[in-house]
C-alpha atoms as a PDB file:
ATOM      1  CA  UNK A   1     -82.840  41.424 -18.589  1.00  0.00           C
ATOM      2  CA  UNK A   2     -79.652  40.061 -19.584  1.00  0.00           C
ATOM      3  CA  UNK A   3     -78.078  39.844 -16.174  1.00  0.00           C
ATOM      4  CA  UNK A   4     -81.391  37.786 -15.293  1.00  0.00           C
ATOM      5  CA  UNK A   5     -81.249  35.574 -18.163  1.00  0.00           C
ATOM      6  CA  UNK A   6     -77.612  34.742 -17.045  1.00  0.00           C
ATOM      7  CA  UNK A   7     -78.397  34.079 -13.064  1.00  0.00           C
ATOM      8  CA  UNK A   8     -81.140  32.268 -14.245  1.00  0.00           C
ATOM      9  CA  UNK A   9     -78.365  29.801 -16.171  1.00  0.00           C
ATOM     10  CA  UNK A  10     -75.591  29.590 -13.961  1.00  0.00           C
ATOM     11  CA  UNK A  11     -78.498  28.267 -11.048  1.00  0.00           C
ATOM     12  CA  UNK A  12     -79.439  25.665 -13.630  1.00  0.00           C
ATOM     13  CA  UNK A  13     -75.983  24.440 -14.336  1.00  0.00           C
ATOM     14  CA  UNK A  14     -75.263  24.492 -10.534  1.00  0.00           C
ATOM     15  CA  UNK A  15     -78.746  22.413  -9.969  1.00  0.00           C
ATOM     16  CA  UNK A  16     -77.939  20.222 -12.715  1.00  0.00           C
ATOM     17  CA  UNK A  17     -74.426  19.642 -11.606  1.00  0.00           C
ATOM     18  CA  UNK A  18     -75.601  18.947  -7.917  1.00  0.00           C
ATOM     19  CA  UNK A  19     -78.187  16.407  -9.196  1.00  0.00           C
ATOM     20  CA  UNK A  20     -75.660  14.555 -10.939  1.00  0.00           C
ATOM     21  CA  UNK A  21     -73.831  14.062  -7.436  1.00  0.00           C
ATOM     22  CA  UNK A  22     -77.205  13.310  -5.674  1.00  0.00           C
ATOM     23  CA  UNK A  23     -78.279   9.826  -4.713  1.00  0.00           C
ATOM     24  CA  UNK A  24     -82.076   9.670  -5.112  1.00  0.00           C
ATOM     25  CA  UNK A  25     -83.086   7.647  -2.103  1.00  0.00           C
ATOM     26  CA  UNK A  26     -86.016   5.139  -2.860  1.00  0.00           C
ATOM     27  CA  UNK A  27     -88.272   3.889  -0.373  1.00  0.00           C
ATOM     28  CA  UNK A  28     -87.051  -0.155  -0.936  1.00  0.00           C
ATOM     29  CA  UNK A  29     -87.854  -2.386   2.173  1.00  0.00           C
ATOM     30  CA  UNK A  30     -89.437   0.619   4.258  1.00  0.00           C
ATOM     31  CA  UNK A  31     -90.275  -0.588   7.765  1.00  0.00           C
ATOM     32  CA  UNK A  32     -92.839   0.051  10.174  1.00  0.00           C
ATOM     33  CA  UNK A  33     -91.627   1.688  13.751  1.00  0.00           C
ATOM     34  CA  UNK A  34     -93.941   2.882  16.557  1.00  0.00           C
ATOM     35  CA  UNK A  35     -97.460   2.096  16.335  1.00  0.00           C
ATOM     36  CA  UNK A  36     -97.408  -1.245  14.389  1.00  0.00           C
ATOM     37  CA  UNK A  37    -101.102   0.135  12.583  1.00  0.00           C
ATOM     38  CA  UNK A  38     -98.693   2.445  10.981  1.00  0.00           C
ATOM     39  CA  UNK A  39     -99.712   2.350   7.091  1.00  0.00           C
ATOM     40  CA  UNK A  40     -95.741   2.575   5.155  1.00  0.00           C
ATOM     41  CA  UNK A  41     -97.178   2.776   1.586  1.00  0.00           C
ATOM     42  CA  UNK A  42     -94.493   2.866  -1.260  1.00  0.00           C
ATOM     43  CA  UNK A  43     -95.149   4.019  -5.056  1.00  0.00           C
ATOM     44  CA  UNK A  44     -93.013   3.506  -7.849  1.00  0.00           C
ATOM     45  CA  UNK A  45     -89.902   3.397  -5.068  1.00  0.00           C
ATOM     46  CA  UNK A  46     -89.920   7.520  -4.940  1.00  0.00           C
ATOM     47  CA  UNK A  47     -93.334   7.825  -3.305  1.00  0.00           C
ATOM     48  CA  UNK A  48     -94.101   7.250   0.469  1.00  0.00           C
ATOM     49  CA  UNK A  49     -97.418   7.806   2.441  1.00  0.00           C
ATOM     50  CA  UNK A  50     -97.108   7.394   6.359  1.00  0.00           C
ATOM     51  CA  UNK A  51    -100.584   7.240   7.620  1.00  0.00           C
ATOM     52  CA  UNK A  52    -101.203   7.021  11.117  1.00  0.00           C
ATOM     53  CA  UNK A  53    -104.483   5.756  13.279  1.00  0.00           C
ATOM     54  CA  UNK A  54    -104.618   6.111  17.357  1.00  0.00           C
ATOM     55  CA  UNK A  55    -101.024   6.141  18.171  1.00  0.00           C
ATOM     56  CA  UNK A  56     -97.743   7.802  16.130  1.00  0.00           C
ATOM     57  CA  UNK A  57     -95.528   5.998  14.009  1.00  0.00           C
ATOM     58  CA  UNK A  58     -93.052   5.945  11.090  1.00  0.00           C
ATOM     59  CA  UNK A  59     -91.626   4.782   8.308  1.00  0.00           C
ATOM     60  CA  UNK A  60     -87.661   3.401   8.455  1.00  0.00           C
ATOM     61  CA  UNK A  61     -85.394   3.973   5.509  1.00  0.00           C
ATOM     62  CA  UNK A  62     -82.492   1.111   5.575  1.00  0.00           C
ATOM     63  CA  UNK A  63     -79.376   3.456   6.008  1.00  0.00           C
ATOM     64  CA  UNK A  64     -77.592   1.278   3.033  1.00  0.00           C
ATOM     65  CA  UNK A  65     -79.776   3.052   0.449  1.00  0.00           C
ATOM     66  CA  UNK A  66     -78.310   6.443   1.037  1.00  0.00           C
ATOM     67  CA  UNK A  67     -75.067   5.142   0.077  1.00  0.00           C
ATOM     68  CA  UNK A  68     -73.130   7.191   2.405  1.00  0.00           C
ATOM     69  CA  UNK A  69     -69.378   6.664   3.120  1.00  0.00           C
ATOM     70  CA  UNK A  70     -68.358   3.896   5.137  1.00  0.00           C
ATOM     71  CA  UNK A  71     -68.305   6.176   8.238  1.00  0.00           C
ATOM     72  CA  UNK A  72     -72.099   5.886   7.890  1.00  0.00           C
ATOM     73  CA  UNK A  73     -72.911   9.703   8.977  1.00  0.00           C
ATOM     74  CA  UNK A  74     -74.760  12.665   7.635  1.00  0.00           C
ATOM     75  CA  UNK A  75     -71.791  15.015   8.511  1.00  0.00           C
ATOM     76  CA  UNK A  76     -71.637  17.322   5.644  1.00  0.00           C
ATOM     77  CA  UNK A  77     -74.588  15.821   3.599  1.00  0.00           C
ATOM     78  CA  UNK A  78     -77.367  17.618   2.615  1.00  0.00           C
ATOM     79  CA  UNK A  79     -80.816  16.428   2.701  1.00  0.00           C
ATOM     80  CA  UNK A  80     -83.797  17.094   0.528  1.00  0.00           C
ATOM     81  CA  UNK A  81     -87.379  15.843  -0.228  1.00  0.00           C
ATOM     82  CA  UNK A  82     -91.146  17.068  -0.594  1.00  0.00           C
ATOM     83  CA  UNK A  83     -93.855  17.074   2.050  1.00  0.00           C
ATOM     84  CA  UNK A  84     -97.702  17.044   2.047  1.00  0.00           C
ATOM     85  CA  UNK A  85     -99.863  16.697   4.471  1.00  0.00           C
ATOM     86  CA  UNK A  86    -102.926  14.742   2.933  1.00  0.00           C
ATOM     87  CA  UNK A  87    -105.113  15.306   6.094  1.00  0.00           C
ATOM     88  CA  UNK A  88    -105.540  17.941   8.375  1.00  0.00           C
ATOM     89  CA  UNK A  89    -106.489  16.516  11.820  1.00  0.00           C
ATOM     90  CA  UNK A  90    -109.087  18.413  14.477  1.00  0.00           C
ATOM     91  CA  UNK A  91    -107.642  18.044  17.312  1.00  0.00           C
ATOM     92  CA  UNK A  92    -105.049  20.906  19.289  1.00  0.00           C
ATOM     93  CA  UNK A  93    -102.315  19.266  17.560  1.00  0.00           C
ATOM     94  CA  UNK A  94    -103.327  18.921  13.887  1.00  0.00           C
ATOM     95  CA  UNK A  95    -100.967  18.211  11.066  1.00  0.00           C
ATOM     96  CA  UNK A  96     -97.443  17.074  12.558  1.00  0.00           C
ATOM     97  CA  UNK A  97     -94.913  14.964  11.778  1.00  0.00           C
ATOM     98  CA  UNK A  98     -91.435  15.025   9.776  1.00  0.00           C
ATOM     99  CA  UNK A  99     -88.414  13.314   9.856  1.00  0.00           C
ATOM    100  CA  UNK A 100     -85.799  12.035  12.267  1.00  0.00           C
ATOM    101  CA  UNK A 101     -82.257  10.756  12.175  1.00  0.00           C
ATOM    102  CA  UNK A 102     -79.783   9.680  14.359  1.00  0.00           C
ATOM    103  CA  UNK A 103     -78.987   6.336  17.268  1.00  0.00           C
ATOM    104  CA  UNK A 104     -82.369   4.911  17.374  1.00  0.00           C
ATOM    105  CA  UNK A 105     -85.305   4.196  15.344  1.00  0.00           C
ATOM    106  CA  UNK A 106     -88.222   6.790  16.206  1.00  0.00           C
ATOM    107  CA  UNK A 107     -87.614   7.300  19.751  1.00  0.00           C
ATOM    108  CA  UNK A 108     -87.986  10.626  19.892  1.00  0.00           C
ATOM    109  CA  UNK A 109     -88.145  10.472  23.850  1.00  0.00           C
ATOM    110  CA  UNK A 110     -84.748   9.037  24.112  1.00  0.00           C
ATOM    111  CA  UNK A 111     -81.526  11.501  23.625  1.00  0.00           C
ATOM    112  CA  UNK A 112     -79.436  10.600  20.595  1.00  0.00           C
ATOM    113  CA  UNK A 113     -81.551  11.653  17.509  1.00  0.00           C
ATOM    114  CA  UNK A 114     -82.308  15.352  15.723  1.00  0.00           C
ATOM    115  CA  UNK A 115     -85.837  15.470  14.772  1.00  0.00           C
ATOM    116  CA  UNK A 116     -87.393  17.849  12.172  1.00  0.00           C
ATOM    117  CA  UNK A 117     -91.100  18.279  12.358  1.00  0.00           C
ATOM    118  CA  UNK A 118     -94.271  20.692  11.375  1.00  0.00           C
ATOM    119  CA  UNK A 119     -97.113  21.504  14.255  1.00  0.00           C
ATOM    120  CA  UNK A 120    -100.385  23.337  14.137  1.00  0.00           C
ATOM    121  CA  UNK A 121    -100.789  23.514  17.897  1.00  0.00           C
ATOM    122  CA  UNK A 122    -100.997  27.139  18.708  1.00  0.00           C
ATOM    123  CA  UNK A 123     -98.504  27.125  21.301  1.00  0.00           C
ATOM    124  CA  UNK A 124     -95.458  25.919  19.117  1.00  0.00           C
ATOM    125  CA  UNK A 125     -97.047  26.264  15.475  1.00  0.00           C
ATOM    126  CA  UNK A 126     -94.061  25.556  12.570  1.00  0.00           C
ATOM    127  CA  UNK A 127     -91.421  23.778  11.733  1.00  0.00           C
ATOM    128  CA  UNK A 128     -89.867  22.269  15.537  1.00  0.00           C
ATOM    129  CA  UNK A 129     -85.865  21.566  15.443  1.00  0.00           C
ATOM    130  CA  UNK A 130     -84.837  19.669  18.172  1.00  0.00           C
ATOM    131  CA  UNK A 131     -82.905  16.865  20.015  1.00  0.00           C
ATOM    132  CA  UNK A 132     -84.552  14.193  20.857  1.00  0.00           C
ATOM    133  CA  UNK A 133     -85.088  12.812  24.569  1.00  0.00           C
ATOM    134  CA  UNK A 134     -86.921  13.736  27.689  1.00  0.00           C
ATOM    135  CA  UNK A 135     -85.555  17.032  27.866  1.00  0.00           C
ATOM    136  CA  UNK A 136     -86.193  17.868  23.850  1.00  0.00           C
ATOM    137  CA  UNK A 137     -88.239  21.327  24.970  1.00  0.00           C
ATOM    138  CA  UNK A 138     -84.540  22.254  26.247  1.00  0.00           C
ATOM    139  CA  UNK A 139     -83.207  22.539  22.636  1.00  0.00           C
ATOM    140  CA  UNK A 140     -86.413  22.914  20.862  1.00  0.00           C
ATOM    141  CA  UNK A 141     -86.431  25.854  18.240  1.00  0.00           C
ATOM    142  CA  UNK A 142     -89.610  26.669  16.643  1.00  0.00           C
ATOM    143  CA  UNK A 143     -88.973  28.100  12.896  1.00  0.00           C
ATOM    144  CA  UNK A 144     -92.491  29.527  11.336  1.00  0.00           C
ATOM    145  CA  UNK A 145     -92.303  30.742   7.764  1.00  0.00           C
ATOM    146  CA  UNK A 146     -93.654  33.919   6.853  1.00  0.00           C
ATOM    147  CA  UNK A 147     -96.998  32.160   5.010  1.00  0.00           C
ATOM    148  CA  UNK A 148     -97.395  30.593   8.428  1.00  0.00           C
ATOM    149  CA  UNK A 149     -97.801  27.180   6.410  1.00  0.00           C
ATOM    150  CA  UNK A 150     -95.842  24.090   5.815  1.00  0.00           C
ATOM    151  CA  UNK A 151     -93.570  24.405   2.541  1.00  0.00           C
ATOM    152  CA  UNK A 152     -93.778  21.514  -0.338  1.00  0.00           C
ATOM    153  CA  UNK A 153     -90.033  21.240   0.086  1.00  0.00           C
ATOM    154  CA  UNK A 154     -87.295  20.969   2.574  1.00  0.00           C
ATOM    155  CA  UNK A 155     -83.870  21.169   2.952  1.00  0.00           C
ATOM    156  CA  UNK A 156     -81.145  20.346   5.579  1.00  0.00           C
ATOM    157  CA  UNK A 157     -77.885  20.710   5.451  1.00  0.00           C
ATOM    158  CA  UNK A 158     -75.602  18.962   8.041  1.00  0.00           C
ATOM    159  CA  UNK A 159     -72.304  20.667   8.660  1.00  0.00           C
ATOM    160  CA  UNK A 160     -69.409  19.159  10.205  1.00  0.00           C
ATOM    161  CA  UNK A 161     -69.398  21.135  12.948  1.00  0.00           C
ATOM    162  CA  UNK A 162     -72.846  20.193  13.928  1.00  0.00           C
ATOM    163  CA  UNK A 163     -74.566  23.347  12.909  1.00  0.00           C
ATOM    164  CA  UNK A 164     -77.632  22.382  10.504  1.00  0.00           C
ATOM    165  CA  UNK A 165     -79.018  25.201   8.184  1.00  0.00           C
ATOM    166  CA  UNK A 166     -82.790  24.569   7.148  1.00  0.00           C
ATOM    167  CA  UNK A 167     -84.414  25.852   4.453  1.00  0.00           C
ATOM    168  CA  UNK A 168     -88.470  25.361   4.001  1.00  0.00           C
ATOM    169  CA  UNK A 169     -89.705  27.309   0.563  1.00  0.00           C
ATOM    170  CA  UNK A 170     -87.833  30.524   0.588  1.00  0.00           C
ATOM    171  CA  UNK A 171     -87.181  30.424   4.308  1.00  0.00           C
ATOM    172  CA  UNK A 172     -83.963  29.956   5.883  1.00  0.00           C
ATOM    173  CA  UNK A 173     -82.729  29.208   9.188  1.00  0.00           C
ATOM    174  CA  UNK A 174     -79.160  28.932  10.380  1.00  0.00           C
ATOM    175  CA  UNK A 175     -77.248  28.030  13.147  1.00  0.00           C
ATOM    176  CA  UNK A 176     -78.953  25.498  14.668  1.00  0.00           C
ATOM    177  CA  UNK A 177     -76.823  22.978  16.619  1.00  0.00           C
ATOM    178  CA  UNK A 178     -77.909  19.087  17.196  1.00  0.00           C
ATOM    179  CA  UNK A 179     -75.156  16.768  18.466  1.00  0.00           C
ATOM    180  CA  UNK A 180     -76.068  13.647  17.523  1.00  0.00           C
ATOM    181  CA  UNK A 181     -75.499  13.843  13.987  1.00  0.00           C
ATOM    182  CA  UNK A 182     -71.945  14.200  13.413  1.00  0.00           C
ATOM    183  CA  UNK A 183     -70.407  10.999  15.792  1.00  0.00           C
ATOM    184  CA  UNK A 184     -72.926   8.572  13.994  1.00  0.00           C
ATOM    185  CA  UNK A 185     -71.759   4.745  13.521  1.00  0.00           C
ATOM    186  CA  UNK A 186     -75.018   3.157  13.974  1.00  0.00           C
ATOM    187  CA  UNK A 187     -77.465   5.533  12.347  1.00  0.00           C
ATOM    188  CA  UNK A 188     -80.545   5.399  11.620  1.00  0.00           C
ATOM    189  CA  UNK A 189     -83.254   7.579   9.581  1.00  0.00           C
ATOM    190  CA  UNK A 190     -86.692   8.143   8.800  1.00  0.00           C
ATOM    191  CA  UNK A 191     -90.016   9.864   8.055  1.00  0.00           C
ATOM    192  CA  UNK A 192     -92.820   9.972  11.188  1.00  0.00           C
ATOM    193  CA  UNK A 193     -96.123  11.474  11.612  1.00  0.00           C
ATOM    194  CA  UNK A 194     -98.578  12.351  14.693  1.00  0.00           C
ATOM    195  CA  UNK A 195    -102.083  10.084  15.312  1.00  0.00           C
ATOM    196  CA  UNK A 196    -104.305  10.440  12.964  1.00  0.00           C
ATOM    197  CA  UNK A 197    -102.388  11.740   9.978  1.00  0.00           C
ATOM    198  CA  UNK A 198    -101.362  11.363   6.510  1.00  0.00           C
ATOM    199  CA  UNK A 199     -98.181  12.461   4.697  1.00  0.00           C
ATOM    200  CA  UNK A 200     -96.390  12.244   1.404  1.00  0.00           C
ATOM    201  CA  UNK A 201     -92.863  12.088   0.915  1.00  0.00           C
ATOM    202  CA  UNK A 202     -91.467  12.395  -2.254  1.00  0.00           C
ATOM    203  CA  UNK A 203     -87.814  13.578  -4.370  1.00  0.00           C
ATOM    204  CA  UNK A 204     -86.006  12.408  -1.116  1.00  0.00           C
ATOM    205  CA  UNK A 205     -82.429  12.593  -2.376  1.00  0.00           C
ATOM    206  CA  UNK A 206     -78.926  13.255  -0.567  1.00  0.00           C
ATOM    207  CA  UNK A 207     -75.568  15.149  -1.444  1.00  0.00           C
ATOM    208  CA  UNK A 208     -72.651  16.445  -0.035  1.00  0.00           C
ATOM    209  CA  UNK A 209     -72.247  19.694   1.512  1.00  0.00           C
ATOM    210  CA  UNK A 210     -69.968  21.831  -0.201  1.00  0.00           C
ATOM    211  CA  UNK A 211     -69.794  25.224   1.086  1.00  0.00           C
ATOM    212  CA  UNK A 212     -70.257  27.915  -1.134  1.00  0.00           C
ATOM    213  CA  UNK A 213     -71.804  26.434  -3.707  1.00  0.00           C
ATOM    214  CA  UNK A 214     -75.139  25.360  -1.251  1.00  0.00           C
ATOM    215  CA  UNK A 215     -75.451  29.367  -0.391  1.00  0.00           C
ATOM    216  CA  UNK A 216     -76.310  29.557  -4.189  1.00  0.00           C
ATOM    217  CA  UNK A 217     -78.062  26.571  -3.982  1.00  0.00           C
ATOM    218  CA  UNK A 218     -80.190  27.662  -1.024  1.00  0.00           C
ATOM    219  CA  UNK A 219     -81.177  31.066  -2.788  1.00  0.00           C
ATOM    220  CA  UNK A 220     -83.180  29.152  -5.414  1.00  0.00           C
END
């Protein structure tokens, strides 16, 4: 009970402590890429809804509001934020979208961006990890958590070496490589969805990665 009682207060301090270190991005100036119809509806700055009619789109966060380094990358940052799917769509592909980050703005056909994203097509159902461009199925890993459902929140974190670690709920996945991430000087990020859906994004905030303490961290 008392060992509990103790675990349970050293993972607050170490959440607190992170928090304090976090920048809390708000959705300021959001832009519309892709389908122009896209819907980009901010609330309160920590809100945004991406809803999407016959063609997909997404939502642009101006990279100045993560307050990154003057390198501008993501190398050894870790990212976190909630997602809800508000709609769940008919069609083979359903719910999908997610967010992407890296040379361009939502051109997830053209190699130079990593691209994080939930599916309900059969085929490739879960969370997709991949590099973007023509060729994406080549380093396309498919991570389904054991409730075979999207989690509320997400985590990545971006080591320097390329590797990302991901963490939906209480599932984690390591080792995955994308190589546009850590030679960034133009970067760009954002949140995109499928036709015909509608997501929330919410708590997005950023840190730095440092080691050890994000294995505790990633057990909560």
């Amino acid at each position: 009970m008392l060992f509990s009682i103790l675990v349970s207060i050293i993972v607050l301090l170490i959440r607190r402590a992170t928090l304090i270190h976090s920048t809390i991005v708000e959705f300021v100036n959001v832009r519309t890429v892709g389908d122009p119809s896209t819907a980009c509806l901010a609330t309160c700055g920590s809100t945004l809804e991406i809803i999407t009619g016959s063609f997909e789109g997404g939502c642009a966060i101006e990279f100045h509001q993560l307050k990154l380094p003057n390198i501008k990358s993501l190398s050894n940052q870790v990212l976190e934020f909630d997602m809800k799917f508000l709609k769940k769509p008919s069609n083979s592909v359903g719910r999908c979208g997610g967010i992407y980050y890296g040379n361009h703005e939502l051109e997830r056909f053209v190699g130079g961006n990593i691209v994080l994203d939930w599916i309900d097509r059969t085929d490739d159902r879960g969370y997709r990890f991949y590099d973007s461009g023509l060729e994406s199925s080549h380093s396309l890993n498919v991570l389904l958590p054991r409730t075979n459902e999207p989690a509320s929140h997400l985590k990545i974190i971006i080591k320097s070496t390329g590797e990302h670690i991901v963490a939906a709920g209480n599932d984690i996945w390591k080792r995955l490589n994308g190589s546009a991430v850590q030679l960034l000087d133009t970067p760009y990020l954002g949140f995109w969805a499928f036709y015909n859906n509608h997501i929330v994004i919410s708590n997005f905030s950023i840190h730095p990665y440092t080691g050890e303490k994000n294995r505790t961290m990633l057990s909560k």
